[in-house]
PDB file of N, CA and C in Angstrom:
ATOM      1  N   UNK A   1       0.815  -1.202   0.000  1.00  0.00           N
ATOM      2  CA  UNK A   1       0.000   0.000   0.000  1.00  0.00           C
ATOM      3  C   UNK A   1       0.860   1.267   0.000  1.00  0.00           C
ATOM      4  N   UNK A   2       2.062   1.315   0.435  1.00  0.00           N
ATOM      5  CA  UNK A   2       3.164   2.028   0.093  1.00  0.00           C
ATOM      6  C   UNK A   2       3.898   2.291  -0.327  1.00  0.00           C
ATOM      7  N   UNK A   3       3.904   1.502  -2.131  1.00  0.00           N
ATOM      8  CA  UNK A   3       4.409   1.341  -2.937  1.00  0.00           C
ATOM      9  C   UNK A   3       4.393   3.047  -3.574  1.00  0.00           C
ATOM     10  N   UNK A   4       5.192   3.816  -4.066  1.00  0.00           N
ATOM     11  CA  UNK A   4       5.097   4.795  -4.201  1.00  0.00           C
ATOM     12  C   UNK A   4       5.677   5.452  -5.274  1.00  0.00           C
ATOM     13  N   UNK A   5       5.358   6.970  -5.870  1.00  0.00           N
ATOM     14  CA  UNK A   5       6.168   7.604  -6.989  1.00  0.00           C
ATOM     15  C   UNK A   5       6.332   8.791  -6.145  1.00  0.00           C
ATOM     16  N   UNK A   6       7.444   9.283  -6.619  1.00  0.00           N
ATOM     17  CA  UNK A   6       8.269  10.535  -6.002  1.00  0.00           C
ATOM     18  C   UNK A   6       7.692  11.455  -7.219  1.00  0.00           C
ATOM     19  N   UNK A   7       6.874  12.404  -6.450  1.00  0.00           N
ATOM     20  CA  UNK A   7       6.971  13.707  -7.564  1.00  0.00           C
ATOM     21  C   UNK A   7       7.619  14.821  -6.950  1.00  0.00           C
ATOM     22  N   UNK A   8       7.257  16.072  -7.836  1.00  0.00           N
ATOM     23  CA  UNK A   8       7.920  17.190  -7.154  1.00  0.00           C
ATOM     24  C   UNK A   8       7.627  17.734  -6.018  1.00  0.00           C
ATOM     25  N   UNK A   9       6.168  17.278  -5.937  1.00  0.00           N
ATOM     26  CA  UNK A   9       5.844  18.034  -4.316  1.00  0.00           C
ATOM     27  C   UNK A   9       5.494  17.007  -3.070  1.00  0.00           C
ATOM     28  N   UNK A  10       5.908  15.563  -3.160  1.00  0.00           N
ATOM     29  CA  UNK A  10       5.768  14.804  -2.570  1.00  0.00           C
ATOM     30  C   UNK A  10       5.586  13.227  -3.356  1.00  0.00           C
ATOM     31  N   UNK A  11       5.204  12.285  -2.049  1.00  0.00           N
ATOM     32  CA  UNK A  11       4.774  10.430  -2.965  1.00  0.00           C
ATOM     33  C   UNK A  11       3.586  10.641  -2.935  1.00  0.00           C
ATOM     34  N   UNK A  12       2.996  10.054  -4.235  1.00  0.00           N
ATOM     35  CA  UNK A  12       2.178   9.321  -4.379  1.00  0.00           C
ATOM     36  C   UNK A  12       1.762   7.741  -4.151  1.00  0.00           C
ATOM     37  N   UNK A  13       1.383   7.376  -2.975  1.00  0.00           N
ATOM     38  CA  UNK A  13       1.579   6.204  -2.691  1.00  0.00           C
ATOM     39  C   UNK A  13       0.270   5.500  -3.344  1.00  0.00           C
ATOM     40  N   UNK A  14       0.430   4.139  -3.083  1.00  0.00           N
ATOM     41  CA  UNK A  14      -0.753   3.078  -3.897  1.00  0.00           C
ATOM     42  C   UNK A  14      -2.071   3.845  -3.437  1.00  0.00           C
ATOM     43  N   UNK A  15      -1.944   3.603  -1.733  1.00  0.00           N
ATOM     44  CA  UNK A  15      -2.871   4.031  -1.180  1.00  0.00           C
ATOM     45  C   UNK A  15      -3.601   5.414  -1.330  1.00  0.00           C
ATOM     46  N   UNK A  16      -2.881   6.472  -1.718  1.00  0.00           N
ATOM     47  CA  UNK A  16      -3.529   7.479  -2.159  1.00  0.00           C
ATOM     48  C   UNK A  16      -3.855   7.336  -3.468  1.00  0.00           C
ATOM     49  N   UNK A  17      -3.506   6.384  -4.305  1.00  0.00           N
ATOM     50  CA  UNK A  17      -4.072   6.754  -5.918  1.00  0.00           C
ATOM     51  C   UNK A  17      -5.503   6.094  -5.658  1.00  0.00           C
ATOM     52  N   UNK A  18      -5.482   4.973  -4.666  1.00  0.00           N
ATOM     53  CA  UNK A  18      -6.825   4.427  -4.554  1.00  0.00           C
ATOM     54  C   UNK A  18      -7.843   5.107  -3.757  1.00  0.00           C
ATOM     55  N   UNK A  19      -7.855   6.542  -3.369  1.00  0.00           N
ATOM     56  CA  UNK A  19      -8.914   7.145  -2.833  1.00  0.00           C
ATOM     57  C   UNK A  19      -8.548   8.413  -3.745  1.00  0.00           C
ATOM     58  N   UNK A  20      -8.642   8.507  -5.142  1.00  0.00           N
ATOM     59  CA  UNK A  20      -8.847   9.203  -5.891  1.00  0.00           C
ATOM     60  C   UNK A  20      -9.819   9.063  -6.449  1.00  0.00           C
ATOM     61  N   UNK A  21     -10.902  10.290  -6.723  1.00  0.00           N
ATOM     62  CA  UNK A  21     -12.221  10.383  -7.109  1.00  0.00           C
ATOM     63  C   UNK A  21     -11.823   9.648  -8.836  1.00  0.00           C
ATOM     64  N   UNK A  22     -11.065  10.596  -9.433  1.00  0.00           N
ATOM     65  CA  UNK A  22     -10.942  10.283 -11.048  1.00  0.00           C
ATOM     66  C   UNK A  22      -9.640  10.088 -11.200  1.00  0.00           C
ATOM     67  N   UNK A  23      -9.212   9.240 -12.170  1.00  0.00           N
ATOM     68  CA  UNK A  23      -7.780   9.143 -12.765  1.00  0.00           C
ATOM     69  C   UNK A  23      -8.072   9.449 -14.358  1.00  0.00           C
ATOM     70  N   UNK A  24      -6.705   9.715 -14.806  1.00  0.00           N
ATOM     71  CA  UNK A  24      -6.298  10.185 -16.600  1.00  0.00           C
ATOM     72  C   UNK A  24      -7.183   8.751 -17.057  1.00  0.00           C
ATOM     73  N   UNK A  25      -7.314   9.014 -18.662  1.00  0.00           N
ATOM     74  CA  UNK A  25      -7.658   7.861 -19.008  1.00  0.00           C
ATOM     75  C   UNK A  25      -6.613   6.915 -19.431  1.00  0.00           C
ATOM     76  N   UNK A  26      -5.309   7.931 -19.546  1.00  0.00           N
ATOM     77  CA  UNK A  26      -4.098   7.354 -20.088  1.00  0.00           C
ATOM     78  C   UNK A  26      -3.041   7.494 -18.661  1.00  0.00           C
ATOM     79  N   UNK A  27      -2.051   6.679 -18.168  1.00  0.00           N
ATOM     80  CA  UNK A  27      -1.288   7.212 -17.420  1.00  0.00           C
ATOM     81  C   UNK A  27      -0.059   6.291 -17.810  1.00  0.00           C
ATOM     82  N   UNK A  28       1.276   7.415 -17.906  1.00  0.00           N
ATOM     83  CA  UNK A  28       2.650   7.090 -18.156  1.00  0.00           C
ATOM     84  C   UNK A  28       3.300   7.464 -17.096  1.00  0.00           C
ATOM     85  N   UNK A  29       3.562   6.554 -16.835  1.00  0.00           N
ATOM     86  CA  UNK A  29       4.956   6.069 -15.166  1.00  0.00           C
ATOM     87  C   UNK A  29       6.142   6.069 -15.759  1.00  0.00           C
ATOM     88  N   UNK A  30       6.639   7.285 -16.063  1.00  0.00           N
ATOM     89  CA  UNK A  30       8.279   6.974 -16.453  1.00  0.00           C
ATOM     90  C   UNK A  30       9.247   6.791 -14.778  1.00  0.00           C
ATOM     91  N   UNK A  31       9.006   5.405 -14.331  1.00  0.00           N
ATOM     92  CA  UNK A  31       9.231   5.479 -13.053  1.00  0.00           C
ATOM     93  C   UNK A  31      10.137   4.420 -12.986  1.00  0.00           C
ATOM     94  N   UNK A  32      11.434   4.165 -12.702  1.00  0.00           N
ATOM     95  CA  UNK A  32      12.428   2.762 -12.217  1.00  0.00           C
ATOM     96  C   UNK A  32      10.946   1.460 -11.463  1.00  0.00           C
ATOM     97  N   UNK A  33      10.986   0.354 -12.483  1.00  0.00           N
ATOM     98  CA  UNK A  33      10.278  -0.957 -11.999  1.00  0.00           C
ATOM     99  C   UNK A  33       8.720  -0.105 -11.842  1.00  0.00           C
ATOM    100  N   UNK A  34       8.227   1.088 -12.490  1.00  0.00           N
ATOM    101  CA  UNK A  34       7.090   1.735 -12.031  1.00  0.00           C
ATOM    102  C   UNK A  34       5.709   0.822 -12.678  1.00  0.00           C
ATOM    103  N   UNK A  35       5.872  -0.953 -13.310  1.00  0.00           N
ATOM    104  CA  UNK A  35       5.211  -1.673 -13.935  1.00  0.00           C
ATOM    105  C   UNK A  35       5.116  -3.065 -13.050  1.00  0.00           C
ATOM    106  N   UNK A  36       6.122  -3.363 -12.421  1.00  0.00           N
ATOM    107  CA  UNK A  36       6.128  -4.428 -11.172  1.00  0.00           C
ATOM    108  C   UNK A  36       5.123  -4.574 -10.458  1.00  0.00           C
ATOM    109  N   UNK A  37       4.725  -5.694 -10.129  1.00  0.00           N
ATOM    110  CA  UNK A  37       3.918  -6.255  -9.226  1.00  0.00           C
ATOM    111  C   UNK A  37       4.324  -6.649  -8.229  1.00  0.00           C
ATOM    112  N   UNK A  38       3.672  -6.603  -6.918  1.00  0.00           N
ATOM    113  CA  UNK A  38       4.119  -7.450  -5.505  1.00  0.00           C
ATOM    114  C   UNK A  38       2.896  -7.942  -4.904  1.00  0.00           C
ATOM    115  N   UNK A  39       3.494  -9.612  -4.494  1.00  0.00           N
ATOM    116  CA  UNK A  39       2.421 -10.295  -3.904  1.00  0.00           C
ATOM    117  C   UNK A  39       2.326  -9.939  -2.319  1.00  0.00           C
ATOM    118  N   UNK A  40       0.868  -9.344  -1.947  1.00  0.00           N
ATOM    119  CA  UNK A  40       1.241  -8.859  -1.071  1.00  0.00           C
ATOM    120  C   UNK A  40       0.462  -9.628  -0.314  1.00  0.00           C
ATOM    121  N   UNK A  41      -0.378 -10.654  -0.742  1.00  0.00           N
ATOM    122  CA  UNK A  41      -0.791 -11.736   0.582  1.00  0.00           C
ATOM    123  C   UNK A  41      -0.907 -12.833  -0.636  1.00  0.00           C
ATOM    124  N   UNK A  42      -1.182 -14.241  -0.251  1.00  0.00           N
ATOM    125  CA  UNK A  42      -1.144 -15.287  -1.059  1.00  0.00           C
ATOM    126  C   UNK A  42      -2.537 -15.183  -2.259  1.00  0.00           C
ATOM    127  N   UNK A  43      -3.030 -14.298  -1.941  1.00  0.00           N
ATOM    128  CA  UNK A  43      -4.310 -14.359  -2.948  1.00  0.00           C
ATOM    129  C   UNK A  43      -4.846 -13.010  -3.506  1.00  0.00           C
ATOM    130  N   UNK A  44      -3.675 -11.921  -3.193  1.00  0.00           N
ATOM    131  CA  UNK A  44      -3.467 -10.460  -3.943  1.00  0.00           C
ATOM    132  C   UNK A  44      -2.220 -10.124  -4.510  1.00  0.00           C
ATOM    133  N   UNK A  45      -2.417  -9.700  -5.710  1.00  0.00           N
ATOM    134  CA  UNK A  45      -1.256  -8.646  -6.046  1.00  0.00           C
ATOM    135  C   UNK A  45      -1.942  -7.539  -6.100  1.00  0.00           C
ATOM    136  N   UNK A  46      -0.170  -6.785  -5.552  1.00  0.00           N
ATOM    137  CA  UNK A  46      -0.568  -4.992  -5.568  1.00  0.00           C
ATOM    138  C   UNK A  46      -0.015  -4.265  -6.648  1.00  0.00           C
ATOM    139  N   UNK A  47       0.250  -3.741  -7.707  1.00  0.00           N
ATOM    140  CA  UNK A  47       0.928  -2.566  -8.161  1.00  0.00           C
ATOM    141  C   UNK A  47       0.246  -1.368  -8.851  1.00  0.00           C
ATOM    142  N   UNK A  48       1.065  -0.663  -8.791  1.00  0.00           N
ATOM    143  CA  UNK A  48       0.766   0.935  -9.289  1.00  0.00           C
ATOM    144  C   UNK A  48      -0.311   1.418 -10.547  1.00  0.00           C
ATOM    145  N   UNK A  49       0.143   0.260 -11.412  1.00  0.00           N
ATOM    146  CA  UNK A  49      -0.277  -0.149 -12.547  1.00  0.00           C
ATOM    147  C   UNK A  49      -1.894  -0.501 -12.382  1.00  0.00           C
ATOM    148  N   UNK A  50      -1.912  -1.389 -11.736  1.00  0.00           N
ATOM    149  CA  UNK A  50      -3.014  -2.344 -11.617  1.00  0.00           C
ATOM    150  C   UNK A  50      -4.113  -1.451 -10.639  1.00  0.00           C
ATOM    151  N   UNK A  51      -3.769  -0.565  -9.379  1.00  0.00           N
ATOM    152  CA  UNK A  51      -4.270   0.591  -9.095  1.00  0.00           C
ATOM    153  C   UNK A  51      -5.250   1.558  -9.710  1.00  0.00           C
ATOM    154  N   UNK A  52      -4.502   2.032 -11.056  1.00  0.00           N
ATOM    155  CA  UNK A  52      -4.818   2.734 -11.531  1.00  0.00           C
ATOM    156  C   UNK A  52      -5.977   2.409 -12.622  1.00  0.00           C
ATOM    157  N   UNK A  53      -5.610   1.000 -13.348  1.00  0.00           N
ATOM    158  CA  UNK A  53      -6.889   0.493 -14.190  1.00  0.00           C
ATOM    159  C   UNK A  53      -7.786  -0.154 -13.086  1.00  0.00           C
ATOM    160  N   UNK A  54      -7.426  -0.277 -12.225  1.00  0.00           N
ATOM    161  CA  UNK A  54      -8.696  -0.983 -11.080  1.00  0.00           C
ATOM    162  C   UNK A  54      -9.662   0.796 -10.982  1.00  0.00           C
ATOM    163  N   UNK A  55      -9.196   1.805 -10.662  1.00  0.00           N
ATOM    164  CA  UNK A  55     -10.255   3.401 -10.730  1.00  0.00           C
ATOM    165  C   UNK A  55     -10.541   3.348 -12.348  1.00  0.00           C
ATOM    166  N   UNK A  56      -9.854   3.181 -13.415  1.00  0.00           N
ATOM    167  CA  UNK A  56     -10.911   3.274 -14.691  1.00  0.00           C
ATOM    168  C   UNK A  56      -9.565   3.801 -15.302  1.00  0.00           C
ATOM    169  N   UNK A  57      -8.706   3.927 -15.736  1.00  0.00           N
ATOM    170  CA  UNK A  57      -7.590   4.237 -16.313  1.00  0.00           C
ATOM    171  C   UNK A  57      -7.204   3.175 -17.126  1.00  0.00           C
ATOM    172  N   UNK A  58      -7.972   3.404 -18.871  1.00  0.00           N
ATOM    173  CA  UNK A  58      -8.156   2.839 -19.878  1.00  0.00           C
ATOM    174  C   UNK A  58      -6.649   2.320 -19.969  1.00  0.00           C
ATOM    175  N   UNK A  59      -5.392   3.264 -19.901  1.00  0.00           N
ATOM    176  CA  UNK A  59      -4.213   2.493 -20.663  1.00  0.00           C
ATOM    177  C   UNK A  59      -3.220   2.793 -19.310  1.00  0.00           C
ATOM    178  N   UNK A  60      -2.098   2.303 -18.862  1.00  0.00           N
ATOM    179  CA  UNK A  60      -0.911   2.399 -18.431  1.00  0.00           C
ATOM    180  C   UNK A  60       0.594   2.231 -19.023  1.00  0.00           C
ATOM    181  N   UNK A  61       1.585   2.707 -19.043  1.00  0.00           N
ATOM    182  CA  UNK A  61       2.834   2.796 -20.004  1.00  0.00           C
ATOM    183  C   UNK A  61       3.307   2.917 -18.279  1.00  0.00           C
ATOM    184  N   UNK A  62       4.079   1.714 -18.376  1.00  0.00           N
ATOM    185  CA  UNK A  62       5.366   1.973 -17.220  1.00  0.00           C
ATOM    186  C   UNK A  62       6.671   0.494 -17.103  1.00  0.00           C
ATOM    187  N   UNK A  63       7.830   1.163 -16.759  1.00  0.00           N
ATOM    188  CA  UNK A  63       9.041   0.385 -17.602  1.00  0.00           C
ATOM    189  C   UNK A  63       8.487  -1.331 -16.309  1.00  0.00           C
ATOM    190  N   UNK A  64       8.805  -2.560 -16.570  1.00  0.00           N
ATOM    191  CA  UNK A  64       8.999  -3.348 -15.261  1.00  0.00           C
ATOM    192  C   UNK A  64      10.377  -3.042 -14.855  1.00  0.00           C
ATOM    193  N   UNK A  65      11.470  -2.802 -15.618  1.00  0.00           N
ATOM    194  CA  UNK A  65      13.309  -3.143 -14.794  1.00  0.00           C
ATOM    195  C   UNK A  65      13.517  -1.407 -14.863  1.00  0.00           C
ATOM    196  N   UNK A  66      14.719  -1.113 -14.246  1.00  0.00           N
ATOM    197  CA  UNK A  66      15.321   0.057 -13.901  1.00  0.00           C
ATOM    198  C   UNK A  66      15.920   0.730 -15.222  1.00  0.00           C
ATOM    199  N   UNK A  67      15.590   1.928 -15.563  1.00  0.00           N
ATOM    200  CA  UNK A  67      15.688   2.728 -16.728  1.00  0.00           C
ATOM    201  C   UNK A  67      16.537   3.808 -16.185  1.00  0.00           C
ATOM    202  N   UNK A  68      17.584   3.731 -17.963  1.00  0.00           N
ATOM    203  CA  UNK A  68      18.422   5.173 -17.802  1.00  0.00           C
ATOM    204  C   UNK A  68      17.282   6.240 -17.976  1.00  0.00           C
ATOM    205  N   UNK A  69      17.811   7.377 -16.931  1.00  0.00           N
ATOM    206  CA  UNK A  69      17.273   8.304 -17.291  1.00  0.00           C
ATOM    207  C   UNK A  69      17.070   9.178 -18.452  1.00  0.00           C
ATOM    208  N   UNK A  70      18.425   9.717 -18.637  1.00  0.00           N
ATOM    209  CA  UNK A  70      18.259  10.422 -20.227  1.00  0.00           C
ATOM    210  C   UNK A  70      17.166   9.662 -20.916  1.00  0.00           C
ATOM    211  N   UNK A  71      17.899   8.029 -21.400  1.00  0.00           N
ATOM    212  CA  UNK A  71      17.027   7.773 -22.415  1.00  0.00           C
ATOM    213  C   UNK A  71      15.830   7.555 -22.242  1.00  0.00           C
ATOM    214  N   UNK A  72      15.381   7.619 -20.593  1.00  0.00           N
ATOM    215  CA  UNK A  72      13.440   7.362 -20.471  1.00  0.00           C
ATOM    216  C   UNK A  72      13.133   8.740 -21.142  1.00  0.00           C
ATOM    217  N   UNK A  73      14.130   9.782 -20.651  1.00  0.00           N
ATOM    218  CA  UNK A  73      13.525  11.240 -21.484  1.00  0.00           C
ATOM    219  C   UNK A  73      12.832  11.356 -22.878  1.00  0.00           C
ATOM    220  N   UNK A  74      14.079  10.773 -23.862  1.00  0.00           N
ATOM    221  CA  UNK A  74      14.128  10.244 -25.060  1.00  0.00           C
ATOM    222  C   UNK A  74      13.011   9.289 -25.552  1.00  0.00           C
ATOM    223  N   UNK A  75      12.623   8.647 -24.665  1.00  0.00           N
ATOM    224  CA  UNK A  75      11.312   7.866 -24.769  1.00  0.00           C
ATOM    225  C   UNK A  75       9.537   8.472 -24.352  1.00  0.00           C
ATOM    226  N   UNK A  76      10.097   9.221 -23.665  1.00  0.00           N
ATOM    227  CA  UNK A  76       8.913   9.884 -23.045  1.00  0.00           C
ATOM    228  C   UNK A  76       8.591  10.932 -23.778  1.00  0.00           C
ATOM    229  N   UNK A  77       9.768  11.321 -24.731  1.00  0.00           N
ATOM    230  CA  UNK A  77       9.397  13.106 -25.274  1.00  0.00           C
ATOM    231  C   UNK A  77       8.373  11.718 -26.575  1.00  0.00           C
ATOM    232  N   UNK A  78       9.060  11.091 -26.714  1.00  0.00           N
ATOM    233  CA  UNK A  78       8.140  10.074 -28.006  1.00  0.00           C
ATOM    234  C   UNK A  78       6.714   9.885 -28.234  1.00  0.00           C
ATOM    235  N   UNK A  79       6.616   9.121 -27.074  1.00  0.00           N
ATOM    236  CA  UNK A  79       5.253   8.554 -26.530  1.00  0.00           C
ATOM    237  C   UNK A  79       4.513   9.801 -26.005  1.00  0.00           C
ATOM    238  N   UNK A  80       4.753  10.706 -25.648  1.00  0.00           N
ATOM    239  CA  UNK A  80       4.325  12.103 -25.718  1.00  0.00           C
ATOM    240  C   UNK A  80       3.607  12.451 -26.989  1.00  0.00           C
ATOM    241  N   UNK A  81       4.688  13.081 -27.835  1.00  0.00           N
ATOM    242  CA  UNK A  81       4.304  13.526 -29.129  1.00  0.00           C
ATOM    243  C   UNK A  81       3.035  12.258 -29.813  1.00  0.00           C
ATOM    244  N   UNK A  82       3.588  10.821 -29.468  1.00  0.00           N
ATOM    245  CA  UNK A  82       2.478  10.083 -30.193  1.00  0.00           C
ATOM    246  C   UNK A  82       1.001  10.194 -29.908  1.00  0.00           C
ATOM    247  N   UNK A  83       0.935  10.175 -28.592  1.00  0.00           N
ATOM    248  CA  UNK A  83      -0.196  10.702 -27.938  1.00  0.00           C
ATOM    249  C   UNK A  83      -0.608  11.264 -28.354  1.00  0.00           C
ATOM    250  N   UNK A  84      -0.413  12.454 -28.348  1.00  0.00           N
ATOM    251  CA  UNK A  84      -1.075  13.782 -29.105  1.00  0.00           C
ATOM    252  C   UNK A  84      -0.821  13.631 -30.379  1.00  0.00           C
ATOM    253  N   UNK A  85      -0.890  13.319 -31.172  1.00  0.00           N
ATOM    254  CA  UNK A  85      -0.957  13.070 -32.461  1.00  0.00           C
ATOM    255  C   UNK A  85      -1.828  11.665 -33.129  1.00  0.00           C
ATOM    256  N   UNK A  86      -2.496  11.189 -31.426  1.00  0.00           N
ATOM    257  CA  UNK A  86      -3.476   9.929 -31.661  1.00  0.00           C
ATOM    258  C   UNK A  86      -2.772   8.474 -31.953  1.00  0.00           C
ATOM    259  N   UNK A  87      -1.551   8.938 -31.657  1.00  0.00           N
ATOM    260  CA  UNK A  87      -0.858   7.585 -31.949  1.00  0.00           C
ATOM    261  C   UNK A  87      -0.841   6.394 -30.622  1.00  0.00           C
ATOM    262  N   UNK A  88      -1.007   5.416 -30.565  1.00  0.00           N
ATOM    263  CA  UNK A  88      -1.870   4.687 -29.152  1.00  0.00           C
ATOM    264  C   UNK A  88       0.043   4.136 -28.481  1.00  0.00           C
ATOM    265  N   UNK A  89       0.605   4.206 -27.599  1.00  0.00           N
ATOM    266  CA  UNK A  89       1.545   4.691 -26.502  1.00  0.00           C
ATOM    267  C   UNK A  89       1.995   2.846 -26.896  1.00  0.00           C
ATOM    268  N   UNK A  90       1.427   1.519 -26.715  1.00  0.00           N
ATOM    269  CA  UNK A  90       2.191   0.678 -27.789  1.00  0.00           C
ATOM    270  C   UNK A  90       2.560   0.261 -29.251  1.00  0.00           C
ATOM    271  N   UNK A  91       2.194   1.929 -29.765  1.00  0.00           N
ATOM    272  CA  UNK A  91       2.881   1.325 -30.963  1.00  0.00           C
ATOM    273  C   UNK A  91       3.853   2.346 -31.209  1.00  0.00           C
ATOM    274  N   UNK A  92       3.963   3.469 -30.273  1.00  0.00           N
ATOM    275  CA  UNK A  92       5.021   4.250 -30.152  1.00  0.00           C
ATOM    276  C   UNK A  92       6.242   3.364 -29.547  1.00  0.00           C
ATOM    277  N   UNK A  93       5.703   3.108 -28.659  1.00  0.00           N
ATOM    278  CA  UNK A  93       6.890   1.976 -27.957  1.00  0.00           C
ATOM    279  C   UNK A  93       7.624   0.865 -29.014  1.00  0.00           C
ATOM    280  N   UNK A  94       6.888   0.459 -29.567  1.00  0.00           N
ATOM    281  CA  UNK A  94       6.942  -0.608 -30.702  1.00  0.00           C
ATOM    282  C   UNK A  94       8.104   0.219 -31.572  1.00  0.00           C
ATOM    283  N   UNK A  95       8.051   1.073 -31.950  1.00  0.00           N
ATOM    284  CA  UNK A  95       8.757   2.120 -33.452  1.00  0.00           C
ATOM    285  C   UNK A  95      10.135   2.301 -32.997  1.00  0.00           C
ATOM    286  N   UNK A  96       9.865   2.755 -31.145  1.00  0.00           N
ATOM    287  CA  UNK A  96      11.308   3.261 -30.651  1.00  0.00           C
ATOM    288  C   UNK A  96      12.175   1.904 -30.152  1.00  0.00           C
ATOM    289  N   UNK A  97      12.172   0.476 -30.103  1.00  0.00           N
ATOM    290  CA  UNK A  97      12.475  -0.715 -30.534  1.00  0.00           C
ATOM    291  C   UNK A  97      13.435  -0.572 -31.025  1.00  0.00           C
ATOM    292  N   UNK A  98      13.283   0.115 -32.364  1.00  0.00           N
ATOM    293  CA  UNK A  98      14.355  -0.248 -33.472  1.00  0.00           C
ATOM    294  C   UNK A  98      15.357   0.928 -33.981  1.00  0.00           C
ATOM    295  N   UNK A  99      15.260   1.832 -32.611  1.00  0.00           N
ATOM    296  CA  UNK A  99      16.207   3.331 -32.658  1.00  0.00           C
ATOM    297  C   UNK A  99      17.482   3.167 -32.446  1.00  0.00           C
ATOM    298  N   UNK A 100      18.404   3.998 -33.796  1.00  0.00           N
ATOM    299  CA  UNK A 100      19.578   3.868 -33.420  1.00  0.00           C
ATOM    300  C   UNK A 100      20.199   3.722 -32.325  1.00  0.00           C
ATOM    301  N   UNK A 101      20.039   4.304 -31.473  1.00  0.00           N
ATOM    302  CA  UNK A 101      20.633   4.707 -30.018  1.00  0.00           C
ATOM    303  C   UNK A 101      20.007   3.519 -29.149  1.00  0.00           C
ATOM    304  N   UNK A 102      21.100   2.217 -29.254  1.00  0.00           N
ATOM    305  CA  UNK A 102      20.933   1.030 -28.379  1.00  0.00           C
ATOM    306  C   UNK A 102      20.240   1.467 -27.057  1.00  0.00           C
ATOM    307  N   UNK A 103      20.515   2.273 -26.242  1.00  0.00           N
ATOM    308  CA  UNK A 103      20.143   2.468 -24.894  1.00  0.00           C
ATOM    309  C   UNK A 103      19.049   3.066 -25.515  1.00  0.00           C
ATOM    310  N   UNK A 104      18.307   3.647 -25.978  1.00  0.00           N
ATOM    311  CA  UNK A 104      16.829   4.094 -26.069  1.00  0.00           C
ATOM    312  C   UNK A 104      16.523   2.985 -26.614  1.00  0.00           C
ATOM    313  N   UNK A 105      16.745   1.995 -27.543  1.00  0.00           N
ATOM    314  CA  UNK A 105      15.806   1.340 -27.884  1.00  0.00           C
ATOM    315  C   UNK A 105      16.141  -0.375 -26.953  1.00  0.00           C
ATOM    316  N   UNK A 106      16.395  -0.373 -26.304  1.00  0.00           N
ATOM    317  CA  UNK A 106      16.597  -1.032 -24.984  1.00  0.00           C
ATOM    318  C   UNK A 106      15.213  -0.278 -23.798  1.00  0.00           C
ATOM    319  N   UNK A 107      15.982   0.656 -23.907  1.00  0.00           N
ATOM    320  CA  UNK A 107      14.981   1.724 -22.557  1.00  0.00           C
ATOM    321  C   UNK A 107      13.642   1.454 -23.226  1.00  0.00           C
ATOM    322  N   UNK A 108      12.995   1.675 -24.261  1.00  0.00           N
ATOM    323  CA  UNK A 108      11.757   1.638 -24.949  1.00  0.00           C
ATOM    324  C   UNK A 108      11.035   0.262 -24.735  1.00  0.00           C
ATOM    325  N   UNK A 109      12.141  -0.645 -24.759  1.00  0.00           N
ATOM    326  CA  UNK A 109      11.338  -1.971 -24.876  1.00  0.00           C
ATOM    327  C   UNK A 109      11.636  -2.624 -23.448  1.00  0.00           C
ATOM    328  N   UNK A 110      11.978  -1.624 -22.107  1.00  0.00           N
ATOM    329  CA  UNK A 110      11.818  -2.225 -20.790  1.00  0.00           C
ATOM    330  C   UNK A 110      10.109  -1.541 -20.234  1.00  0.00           C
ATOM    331  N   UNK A 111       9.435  -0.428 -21.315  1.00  0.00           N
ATOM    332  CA  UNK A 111       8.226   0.100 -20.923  1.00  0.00           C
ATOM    333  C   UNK A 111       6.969  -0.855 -21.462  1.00  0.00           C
ATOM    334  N   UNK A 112       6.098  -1.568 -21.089  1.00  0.00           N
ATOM    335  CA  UNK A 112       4.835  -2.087 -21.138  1.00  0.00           C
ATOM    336  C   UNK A 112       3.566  -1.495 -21.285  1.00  0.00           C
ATOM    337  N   UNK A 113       2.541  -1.672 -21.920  1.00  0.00           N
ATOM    338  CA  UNK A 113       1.492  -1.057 -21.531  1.00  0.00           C
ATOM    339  C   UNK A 113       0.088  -2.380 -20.958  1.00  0.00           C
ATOM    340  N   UNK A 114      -0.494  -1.950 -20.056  1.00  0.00           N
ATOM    341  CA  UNK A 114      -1.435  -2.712 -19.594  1.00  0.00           C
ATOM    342  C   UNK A 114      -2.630  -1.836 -19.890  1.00  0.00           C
ATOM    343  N   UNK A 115      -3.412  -2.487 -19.879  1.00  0.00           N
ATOM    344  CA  UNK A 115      -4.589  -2.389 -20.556  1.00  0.00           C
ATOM    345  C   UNK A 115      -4.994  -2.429 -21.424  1.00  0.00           C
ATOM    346  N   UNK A 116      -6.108  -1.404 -22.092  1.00  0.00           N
ATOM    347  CA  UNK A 116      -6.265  -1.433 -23.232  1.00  0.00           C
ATOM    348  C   UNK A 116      -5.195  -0.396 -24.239  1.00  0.00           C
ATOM    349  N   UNK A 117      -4.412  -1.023 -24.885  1.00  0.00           N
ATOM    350  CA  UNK A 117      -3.403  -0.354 -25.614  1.00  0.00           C
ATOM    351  C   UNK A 117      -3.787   0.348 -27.126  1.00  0.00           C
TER     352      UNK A 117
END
């Protein structure tokens, strides 16, 4: 329940995303493991991810293993622009795969999307 993201003005822990009235319909976790799951009794898993489409949050984009920074940048300015341009956040992911720059297209293909993609 204390699984958490560091923003600028504090965490967002599990537990507070789950007493949120509304969530995005889209949400991107450019967060180290911000896609991981933990079993937190023999007959629940908890994660951030799963949080967020459990309140109604149609898509999630977040890496499972630990990401360079720069290149999550590099990935995020991507999946950004695709977004807004209607492009759906796995098939942006999908494109940046095959980017020159080994560490972005490494970094690209440690991000997942759950849900509906």
């Amino acid at each position: 329940m204390f699984s958490s993201i560091v923003l600028g003005d504090g965490e967002l822990t599990l537990h507070d995303i789950e007493r949120l009235d509304n969530v995005p319909t889209t949400v991107v976790m450019a967060t180290c493991s911000g896609g991981q799951t933990v079993m937190a009794t023999a007959h629940e898993v908890v994660s951030l991810a799963g949080a967020f489409l459990n309140l109604g949050a149609r898509t999630v984009v977040a890496p499972l293993f630990t990401v360079s920074d720069a290149a999550t940048l590099v990935v995020m300015r991507y999946v950004q622009n695709a977004i807004e341009t209607d492009v759906d956040p796995a098939t942006s992911l999908a494109a940046l795969k095959s980017a020159e720059d080994p560490v972005v297209a490494f970094t690209a293909g440690s991000f997942v999307c759950f849900g509906a993609c």
